[in-house]
Protein backbone atom coordinates (compact mmCIF):
# COMPACT_ATOMS: atom_id res chain seq x y z
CA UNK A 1 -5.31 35.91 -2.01
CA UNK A 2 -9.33 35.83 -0.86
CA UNK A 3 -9.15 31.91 -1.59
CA UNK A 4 -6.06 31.51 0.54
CA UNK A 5 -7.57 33.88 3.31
CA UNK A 6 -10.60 31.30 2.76
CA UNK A 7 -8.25 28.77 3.07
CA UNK A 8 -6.22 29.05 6.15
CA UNK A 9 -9.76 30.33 8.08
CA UNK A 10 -11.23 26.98 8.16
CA UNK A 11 -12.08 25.26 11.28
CA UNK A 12 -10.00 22.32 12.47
CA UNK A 13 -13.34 20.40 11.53
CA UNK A 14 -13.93 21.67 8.29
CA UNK A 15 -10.27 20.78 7.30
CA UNK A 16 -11.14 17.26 9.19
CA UNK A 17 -14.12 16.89 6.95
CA UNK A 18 -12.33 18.24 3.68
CA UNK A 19 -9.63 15.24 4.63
CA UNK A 20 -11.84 12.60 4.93
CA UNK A 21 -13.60 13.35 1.94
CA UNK A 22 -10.64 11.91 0.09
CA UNK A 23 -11.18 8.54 -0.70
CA UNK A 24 -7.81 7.86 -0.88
CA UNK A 25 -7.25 9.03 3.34
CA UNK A 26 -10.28 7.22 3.63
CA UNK A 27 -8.69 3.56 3.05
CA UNK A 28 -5.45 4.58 4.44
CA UNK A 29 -7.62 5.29 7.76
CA UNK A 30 -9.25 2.01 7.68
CA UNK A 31 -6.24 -0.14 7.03
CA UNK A 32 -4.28 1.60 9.68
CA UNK A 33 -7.33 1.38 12.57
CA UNK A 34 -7.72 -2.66 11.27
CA UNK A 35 -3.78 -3.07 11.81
CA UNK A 36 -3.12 -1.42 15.12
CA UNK A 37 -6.56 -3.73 16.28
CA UNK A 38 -5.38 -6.40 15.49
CA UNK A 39 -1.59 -5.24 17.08
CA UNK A 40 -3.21 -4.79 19.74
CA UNK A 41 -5.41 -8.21 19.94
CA UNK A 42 -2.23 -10.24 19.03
CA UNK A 43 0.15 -8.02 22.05
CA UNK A 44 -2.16 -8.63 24.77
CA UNK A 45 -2.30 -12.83 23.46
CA UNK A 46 1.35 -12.48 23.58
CA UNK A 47 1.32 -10.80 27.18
CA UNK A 48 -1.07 -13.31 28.55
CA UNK A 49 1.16 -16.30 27.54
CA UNK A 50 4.65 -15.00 28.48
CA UNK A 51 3.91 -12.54 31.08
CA UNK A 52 0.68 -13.37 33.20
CA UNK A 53 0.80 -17.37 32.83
CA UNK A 54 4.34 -16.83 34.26
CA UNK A 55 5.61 -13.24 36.06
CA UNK A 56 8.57 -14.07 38.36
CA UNK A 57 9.53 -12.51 40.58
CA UNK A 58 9.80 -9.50 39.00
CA UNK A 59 7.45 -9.15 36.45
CA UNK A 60 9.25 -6.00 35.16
CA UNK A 61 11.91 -8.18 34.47
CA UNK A 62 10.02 -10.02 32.70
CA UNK A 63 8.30 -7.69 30.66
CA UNK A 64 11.89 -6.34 30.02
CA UNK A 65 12.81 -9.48 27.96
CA UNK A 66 9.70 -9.65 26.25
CA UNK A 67 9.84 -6.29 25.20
CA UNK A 68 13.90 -6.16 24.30
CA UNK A 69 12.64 -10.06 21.62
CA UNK A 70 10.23 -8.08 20.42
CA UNK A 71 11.64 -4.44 19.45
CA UNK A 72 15.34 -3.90 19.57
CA UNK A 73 15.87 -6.32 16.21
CA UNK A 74 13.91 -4.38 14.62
CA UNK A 75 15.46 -1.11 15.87
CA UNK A 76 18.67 -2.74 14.97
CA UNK A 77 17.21 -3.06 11.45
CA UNK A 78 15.21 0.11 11.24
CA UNK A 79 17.53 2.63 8.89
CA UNK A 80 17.91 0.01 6.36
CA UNK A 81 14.17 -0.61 6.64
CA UNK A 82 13.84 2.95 5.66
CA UNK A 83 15.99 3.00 2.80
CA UNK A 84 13.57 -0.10 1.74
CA UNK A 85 10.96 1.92 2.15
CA UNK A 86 12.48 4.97 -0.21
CA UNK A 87 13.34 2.05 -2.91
CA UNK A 88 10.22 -0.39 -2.82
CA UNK A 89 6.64 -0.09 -4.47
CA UNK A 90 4.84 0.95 -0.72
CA UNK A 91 1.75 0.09 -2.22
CA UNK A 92 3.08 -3.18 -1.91
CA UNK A 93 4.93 -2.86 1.32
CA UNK A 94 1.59 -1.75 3.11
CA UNK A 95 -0.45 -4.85 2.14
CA UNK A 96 2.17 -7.90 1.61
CA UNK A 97 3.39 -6.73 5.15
CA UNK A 98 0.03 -7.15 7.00
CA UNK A 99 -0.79 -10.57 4.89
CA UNK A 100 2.51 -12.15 5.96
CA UNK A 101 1.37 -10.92 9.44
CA UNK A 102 -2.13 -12.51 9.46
CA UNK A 103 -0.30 -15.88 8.05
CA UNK A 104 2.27 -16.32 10.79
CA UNK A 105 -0.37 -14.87 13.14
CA UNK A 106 -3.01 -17.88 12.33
CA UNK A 107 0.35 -20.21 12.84
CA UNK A 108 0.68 -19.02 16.45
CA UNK A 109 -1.34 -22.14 18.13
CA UNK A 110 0.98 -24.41 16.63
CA UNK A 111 4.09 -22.86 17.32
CA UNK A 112 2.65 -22.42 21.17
CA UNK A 113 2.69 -26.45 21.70
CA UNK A 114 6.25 -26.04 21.65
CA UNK A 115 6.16 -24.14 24.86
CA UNK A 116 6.09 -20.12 25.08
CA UNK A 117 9.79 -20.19 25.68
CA UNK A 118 10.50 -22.29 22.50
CA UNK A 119 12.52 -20.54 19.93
CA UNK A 120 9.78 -21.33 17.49
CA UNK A 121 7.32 -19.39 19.68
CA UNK A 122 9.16 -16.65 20.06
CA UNK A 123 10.64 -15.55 17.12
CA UNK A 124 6.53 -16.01 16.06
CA UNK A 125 6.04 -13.06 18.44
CA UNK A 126 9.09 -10.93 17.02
CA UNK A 127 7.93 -11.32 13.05
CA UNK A 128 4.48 -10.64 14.00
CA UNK A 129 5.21 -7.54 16.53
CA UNK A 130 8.64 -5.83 14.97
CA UNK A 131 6.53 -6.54 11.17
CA UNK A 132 4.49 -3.82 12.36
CA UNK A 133 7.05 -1.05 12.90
CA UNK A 134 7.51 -1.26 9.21
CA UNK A 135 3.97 -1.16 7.73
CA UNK A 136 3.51 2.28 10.62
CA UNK A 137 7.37 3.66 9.35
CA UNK A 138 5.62 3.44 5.70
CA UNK A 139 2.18 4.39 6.66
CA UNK A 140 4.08 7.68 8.13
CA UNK A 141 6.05 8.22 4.98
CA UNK A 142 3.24 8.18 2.66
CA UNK A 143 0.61 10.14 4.47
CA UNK A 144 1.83 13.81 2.70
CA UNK A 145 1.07 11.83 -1.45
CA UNK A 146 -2.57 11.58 0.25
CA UNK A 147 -3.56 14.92 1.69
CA UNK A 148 -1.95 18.86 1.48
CA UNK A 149 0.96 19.65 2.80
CA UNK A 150 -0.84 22.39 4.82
CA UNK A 151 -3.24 19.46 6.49
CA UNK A 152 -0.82 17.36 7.39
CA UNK A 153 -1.27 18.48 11.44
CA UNK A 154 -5.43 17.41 11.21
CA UNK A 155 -4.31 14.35 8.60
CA UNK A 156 -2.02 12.85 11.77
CA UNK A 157 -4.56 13.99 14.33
CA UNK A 158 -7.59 11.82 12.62
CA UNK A 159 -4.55 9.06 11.80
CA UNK A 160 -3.44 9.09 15.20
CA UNK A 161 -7.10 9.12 16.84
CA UNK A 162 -7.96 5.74 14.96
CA UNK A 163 -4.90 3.67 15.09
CA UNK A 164 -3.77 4.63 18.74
CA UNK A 165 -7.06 3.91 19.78
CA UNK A 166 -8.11 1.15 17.96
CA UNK A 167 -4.72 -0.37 19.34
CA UNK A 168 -5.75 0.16 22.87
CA UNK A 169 -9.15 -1.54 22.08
CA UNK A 170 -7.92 -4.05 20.63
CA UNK A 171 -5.83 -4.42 24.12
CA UNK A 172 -8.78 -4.22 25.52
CA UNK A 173 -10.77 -6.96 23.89
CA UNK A 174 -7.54 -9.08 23.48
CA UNK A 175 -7.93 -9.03 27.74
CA UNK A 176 -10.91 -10.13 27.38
CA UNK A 177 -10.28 -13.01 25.34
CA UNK A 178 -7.50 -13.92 26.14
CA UNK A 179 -9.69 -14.35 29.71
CA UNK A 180 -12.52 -16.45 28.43
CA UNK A 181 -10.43 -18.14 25.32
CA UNK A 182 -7.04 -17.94 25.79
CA UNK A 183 -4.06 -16.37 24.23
CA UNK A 184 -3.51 -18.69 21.25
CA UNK A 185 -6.93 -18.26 20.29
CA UNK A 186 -6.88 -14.61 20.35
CA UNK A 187 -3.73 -14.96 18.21
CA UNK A 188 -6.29 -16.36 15.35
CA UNK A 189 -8.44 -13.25 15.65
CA UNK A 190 -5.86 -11.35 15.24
CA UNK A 191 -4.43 -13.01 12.09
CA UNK A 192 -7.96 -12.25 10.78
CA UNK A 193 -7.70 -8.25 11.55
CA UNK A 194 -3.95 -8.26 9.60
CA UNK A 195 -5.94 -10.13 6.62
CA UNK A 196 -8.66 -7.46 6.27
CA UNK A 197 -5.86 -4.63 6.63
CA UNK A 198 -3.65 -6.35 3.61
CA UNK A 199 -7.08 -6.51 1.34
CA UNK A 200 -7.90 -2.49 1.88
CA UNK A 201 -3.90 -1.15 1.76
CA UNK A 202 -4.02 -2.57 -1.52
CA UNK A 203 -5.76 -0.24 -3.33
CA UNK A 204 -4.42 3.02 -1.98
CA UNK A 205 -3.46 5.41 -4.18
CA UNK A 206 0.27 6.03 -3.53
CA UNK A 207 3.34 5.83 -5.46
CA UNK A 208 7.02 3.10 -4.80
CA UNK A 209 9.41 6.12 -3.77
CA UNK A 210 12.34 6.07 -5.50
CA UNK A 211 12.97 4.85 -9.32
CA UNK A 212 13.47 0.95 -9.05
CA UNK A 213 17.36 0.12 -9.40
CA UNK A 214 18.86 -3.48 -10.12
CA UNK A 215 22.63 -4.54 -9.12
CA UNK A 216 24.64 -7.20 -7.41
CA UNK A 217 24.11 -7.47 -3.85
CA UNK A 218 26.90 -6.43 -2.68
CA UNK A 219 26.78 -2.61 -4.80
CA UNK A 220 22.81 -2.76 -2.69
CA UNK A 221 24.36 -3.17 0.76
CA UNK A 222 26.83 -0.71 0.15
CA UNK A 223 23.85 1.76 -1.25
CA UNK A 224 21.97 1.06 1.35
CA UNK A 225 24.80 1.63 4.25
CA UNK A 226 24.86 5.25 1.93
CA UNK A 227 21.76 6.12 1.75
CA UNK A 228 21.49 5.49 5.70
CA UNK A 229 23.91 7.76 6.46
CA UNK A 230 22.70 10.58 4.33
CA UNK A 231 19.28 9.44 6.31
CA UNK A 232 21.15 10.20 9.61
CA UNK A 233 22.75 13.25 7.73
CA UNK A 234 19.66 14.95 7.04
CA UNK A 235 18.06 14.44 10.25
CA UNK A 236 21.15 15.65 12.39
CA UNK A 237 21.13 19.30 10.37
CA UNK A 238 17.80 20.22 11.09
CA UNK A 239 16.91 21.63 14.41
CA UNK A 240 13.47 20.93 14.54
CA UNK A 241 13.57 17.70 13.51
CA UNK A 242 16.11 16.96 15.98
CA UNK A 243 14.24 18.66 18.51
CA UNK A 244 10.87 16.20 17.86
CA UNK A 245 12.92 13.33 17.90
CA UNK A 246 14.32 13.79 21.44
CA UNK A 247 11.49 14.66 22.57
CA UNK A 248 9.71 11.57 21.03
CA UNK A 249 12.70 9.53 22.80
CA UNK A 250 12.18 11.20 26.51
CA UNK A 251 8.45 10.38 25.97
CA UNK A 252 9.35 6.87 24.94
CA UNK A 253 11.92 5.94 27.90
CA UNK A 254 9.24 7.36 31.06
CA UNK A 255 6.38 5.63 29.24
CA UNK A 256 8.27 2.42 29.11
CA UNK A 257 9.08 3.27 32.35
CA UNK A 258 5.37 3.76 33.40
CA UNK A 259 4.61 0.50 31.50
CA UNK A 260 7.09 -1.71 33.80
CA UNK A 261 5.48 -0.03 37.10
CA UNK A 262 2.01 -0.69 36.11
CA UNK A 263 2.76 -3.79 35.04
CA UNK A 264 4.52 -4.97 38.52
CA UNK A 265 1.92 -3.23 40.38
CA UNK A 266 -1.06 -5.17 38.82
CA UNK A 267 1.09 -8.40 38.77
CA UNK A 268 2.62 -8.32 42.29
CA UNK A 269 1.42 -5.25 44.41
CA UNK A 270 -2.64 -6.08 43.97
CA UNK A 271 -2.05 -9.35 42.25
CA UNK A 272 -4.59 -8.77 39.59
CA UNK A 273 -4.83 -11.49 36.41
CA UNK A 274 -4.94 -10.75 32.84
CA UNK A 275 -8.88 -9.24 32.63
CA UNK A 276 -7.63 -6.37 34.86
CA UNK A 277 -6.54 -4.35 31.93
CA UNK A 278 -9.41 -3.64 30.38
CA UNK A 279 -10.85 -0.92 32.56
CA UNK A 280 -7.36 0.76 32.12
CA UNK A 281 -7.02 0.57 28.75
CA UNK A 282 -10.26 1.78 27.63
CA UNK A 283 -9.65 4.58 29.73
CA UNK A 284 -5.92 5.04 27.87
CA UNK A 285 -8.14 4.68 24.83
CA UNK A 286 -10.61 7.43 25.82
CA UNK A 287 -7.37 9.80 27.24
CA UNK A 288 -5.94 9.67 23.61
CA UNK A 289 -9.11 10.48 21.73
CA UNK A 290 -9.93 13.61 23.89
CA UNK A 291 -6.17 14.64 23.28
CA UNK A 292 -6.39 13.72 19.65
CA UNK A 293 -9.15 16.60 19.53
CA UNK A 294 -7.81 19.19 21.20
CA UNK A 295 -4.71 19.11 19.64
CA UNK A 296 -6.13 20.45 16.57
CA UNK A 297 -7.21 23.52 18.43
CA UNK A 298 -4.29 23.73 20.50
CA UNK A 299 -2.35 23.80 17.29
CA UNK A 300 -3.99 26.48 15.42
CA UNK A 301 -3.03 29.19 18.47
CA UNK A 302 0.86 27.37 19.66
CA UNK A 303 3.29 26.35 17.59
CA UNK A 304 3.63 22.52 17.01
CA UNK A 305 7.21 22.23 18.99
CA UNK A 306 5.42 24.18 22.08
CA UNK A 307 2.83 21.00 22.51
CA UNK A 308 5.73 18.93 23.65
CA UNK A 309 6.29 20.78 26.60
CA UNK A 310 2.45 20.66 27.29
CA UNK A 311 2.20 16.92 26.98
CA UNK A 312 5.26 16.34 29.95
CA UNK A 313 3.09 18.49 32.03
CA UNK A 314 -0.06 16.23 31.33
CA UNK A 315 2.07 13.48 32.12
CA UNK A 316 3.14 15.00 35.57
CA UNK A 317 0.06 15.52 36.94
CA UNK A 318 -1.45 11.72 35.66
CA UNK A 319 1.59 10.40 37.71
CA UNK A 320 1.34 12.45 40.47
CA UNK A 321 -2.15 11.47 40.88
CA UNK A 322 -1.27 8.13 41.17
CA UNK A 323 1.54 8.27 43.65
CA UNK A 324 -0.59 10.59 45.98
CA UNK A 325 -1.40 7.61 48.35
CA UNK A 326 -0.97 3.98 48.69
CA UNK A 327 -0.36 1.81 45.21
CA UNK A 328 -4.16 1.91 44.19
CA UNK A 329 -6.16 0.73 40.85
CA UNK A 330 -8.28 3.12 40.99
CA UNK A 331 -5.65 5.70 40.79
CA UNK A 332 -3.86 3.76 38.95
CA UNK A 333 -6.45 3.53 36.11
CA UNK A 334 -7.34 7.27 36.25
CA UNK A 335 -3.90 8.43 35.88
CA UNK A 336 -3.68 6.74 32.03
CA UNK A 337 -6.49 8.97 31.10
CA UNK A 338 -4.33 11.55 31.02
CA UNK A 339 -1.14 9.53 30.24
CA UNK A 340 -3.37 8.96 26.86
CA UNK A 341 -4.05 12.92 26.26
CA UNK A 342 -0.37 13.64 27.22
CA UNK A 343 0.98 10.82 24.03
CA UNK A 344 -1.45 12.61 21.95
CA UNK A 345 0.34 16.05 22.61
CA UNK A 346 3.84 14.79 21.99
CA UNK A 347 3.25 12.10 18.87
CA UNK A 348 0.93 13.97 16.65
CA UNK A 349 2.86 17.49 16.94
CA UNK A 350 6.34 15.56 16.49
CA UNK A 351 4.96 13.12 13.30
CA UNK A 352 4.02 16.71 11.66
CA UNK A 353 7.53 18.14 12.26
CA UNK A 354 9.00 15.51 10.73
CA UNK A 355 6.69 15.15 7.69
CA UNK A 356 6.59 18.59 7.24
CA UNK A 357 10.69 19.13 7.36
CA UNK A 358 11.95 16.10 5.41
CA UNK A 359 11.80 15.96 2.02
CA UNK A 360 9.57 13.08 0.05
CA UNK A 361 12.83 11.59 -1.18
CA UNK A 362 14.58 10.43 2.18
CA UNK A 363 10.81 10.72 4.51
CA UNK A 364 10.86 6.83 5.08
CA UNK A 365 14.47 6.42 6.01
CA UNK A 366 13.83 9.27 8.99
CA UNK A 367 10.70 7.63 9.73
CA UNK A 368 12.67 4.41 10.58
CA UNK A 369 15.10 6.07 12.45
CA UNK A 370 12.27 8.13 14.47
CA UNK A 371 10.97 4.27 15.14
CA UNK A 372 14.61 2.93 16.03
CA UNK A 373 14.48 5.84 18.93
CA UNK A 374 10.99 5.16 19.74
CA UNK A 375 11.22 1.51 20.16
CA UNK A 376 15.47 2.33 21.71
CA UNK A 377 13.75 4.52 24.30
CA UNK A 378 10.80 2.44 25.68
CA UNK A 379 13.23 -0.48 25.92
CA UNK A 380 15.83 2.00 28.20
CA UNK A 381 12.61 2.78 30.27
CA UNK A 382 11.77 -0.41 31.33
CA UNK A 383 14.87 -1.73 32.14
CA UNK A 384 15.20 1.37 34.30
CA UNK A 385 12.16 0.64 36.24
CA UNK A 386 13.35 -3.22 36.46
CA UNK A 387 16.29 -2.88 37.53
CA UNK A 388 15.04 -0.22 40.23
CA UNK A 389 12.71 -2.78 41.39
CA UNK A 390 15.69 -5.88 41.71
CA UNK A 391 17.20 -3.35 43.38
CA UNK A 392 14.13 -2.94 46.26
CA UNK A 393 13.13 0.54 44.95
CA UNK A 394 9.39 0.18 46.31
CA UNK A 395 6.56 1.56 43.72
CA UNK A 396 5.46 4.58 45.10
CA UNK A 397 8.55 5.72 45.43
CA UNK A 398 9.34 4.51 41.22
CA UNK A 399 6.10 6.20 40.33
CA UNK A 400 7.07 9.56 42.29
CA UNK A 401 10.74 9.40 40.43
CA UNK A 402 8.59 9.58 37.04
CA UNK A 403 6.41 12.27 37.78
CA UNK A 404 9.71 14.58 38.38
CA UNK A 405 11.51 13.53 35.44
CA UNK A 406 8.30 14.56 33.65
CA UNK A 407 8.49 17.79 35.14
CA UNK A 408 11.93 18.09 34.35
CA UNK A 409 11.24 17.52 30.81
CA UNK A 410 8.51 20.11 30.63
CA UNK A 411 11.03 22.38 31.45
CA UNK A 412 14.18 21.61 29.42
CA UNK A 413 11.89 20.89 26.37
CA UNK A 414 10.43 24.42 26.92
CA UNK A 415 13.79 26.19 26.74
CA UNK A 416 14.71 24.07 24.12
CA UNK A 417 12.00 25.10 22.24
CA UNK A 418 12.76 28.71 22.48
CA UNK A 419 15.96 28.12 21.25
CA UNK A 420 14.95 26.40 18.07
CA UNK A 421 12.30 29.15 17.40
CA UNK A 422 15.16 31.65 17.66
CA UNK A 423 17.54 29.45 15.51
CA UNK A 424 14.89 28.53 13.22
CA UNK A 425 15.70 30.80 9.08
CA UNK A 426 12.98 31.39 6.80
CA UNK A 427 13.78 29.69 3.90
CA UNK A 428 14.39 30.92 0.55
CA UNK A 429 12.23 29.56 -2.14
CA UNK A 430 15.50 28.66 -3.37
CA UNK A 431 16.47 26.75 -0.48
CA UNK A 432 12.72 25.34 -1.00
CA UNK A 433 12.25 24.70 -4.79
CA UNK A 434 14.49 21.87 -5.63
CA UNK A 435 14.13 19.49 -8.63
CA UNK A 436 13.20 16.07 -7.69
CA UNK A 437 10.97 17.55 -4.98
CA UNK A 438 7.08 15.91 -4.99
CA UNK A 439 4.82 19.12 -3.96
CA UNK A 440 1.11 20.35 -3.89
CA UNK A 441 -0.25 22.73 -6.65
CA UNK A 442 -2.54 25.00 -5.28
CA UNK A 443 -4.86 25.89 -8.32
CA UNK A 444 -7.70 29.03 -8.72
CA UNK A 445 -10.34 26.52 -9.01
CA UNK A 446 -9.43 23.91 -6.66
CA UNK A 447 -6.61 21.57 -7.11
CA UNK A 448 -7.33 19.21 -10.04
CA UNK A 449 -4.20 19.05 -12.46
CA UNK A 450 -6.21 20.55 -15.47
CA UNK A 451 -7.09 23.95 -13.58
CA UNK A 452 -4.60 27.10 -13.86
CA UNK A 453 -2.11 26.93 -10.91
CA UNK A 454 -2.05 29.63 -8.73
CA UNK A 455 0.51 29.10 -5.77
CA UNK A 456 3.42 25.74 -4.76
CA UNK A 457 3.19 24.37 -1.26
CA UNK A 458 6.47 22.85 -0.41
CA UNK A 459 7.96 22.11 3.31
CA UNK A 460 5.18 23.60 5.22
CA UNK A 461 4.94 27.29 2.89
CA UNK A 462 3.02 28.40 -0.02
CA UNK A 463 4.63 30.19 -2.52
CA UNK A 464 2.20 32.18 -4.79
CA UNK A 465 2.83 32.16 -8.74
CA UNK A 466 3.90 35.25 -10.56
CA UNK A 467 3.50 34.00 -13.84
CA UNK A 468 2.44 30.88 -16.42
CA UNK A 469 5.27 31.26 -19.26
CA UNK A 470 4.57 27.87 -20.91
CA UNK A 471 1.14 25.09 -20.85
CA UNK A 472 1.69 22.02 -22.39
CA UNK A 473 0.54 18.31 -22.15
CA UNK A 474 3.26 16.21 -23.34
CA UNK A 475 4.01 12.12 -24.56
CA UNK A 476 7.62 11.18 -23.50
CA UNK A 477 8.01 7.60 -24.00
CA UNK A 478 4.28 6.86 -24.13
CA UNK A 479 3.79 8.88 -20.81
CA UNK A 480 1.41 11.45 -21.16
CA UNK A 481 1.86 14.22 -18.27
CA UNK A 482 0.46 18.00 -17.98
CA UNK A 483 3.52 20.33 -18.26
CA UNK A 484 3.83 24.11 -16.62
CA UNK A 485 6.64 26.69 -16.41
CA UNK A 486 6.12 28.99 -13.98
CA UNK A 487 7.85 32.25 -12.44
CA UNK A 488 8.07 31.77 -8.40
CA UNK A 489 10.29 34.46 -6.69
CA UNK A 490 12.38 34.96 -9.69
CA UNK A 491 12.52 31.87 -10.15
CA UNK A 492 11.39 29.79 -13.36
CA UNK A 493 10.31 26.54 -12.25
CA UNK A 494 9.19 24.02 -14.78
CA UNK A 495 6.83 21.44 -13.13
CA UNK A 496 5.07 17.63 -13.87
CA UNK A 497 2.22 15.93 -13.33
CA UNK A 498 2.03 12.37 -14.91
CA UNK A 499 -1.63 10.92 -15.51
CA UNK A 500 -0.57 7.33 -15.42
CA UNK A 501 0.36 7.17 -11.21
CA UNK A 502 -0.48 9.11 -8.33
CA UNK A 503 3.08 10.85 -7.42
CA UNK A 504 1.51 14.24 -7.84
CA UNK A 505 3.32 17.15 -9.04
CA UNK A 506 7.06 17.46 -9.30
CA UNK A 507 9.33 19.95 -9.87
CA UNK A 508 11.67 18.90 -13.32
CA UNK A 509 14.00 21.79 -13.11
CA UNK A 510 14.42 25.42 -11.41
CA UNK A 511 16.44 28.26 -13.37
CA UNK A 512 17.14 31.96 -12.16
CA UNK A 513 14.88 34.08 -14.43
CA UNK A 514 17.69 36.89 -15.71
CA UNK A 515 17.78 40.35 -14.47
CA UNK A 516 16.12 42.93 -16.80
């Protein structure tokens, strides 16, 4: 009990420190901040050859089409992606991913003397762009094998802080390059950034999901179409979950919303060029890494869901800033300060519900289906905000239309929120101890697998053990794994942890312990 007290009194930066001490979190850091750079270096050589060489006359529009290549096959795609992603080795997923990336990447220049309209050039953009959903859907799935269950809120904060701001630097410096070298040529640095993120995701420490299974192709599509829908299943009967997820969806449609009125207003209101961005983005960059701290801090006194509601509110006064007088940079660029705090209070909170409520076994088909919304979402947005603008909706008054939708969503997600909270059941350590499940051993010592257990953390709660009935350290079929039975709640749980991967412990079996 003192070590738990001990425990749950550390300081967001002492749990921040204890994190990043792992060397596994350590190389899953790096090769996510080196992939969303070099995202970002390789978006902003796309935007410069398809959006600023040529706008339109709506450069919404434009950005509409660019945006719909890029993310709605992937969407399309995303629960099956996910079932992948339970099935496949994601050690291998989370470097052969980035390597095809950096190949096709490097290929760019060449596919770009076709013309940026060619088909050739294109569907170069959508393998390199949509590519990435998948390596962040399996990067989201495997974060809990790398760092406590109980963690998991401070694990996504120092996650989030380095890949969305490396991203937005990598904006940044692909506006400036794509300024003083061009677009294609930026393309090339950015095959070089997806190179050094294959050669460090290769050695992290985390396990291929489900057992591998072999049959025809026709018994996988129709396992895959199954596993899908019990995907969508599980994510429909939890509250919270679906909670997060519409919230993550609102968020998604205004930004992209936001993102088609900067976008025209740069282009066509103050007829900026492609170096503009810069000053904006680094200040979107420095807007997420303030947020990225608090929310920490925030967390430890409000409840995860109740961030959401805080973030729409962030939002709403960014936008309002902006559409306070004329259509101004200046304004313009202050207001994504806090449009980068605000999408650190809603994607950091809503990444821990979802880690925290799903179990290991179907985590990477809900990731893809939380990316399928995401990327659905921003897509909706923009073509809002286009079609407003073919319609002769001026920006101030676009921009002032946001800021009360934001305010609107502050307000239903704040009800909302109270409802879930009074929905929400304790669960039973029943309900919470099923075999199959991957979980974290709490131990008296610390947490190595050859100290005496002391308590189970599963879904977010610690169960303390009663009792050790049985120690062994077992061979079963050359496997050598350390073996405990355990009384939990009345429960007798037997429990595995094999020395020859990095799965961690899992329960084998769970049996009522008999009255009397």
């Amino acid at each position: 009990m003192n070590l738990r007290r001990a425990r749950t009194s550390l300081t967001a930066f002492q749990r921040i420190r204890e994190i990043s001490e792992g060397q596994g979190f350590r190389r899953f850091f790096a090769a996510r901040t080196v992939s969303q750079l070099g995202d970002g270096l390789f978006q902003f050589a796309a935007a410069d050859l398809l959006l600023f060489d040529d706008p339109g006359a709506n450069p919404a529009l434009r950005l509409l089409v660019l945006t719909a290549i890029v993310l709605i096959p992937f969407s399309v795609l995303g629960p099956f992606t996910g079932v992948f992603i339970d099935r496949w080795d994601r050690r291998s997923i989370l470097w052969r991913v980035p390597l095809l990336r950096a190949v096709i990447a490097a290929l760019a220049p060449i596919a770009a003397l076709a013309g940026t309209t060619s088909v050739i050039f294109v569907v170069t953009v959508l393998v390199v762009l949509s590519a990435n959903r998948f390596f962040l859907a399996t990067m989201s799935a495997v974060l809990p094998q790398l760092v406590p269950e109980d963690d998991l809120l401070e694990a996504n904060s120092v996650a989030n802080t380095g890949g969305s701001v490396a991203n937005v630097v990598g904006l940044g410096l692909g506006s400036v390059a794509s300024g003083l070298i061009g677009g294609t040529r930026t393309a090339v640095l950015a095959a070089v950034a997806f190179a050094a993120c294959a050669m460090t995701a290769r050695r992290l420490p985390v396990h291929r999901g489900l057992e591998p299974h072999r049959a025809s192709l026709w018994v996988e599509v129709r396992e895959v179409l199954a596993q899908m829908m019990e995907g969508l299943h599980v994510v429909r009967r939890d509250r919270r979950v679906r909670y997060g997820m519409s919230a993550v969806g609102v968020v998604q449609f205004l930004v992209g919303g936001l993102s088609a009125i900067v976008v025209y207003a740069f282009v066509v209101d103050l007829d900026l060029g492609v170096n503009s961005a810069a000053l904006l983005l680094a200040l979107l960059a420095a807007g997420i890494g303030v947020g990225v701290v608090l929310v920490p801090f925030v967390g430890q006194r409000i409840r995860h869901d109740r961030l959401v509601s805080i973030s729409f509110l962030v939002s709403a006064f960014g936008v309002f800033m902006a559409s306070s007088t004329d259509v101004s940079r200046i304004l313009f660029t202050l207001s994504t300060f806090f449009a980068g705090v605000a999408y650190a209070f809603a994607k950091i909170p809503v990444d821990t519900i979802v880690q925290e409520q799903m179990e290991d076994q179907v985590r990477g088909r809900a990731f893809a289906i939380y990316d399928m919304l995401f990327n659905l979402a921003r897509v909706a947005g923009i073509a809002a905000v286009a079609i407003a603008y073919e319609n002769g909706v001026l920006t101030r008054a676009q921009i002032a239309s946001v800021g009360i939708a934001y305010l609107i969503a502050a307000g239903g997600f704040a009800y909302w929120e109270r409802r879930v909270e009074s929905w929400r059941a304790i669960p039973t350590p029943a309900d919470l101890l099923q075999p199959g499940e991957l979980i974290t051993v709490r131990a008296y010592a610390g947490s190595r697998a050859d100290e005496e257990p002391r308590a189970l953390v599963v879904g977010g709660h610690e169960l303390p053990i009663d009792d050790i009935e049985w120690r062994a350290l077992v061979e079963e079929g050359g496997r050598r794994a350390r073996v405990f039975v355990v009384r939990v709640a009345g429960l007798r749980v037997r429990l595995a942890n094999r020395e020859d991967d990095d799965t961690g412990w899992e329960i084998e079996r769970v049996t009522e312990v008999p009255i009397g």
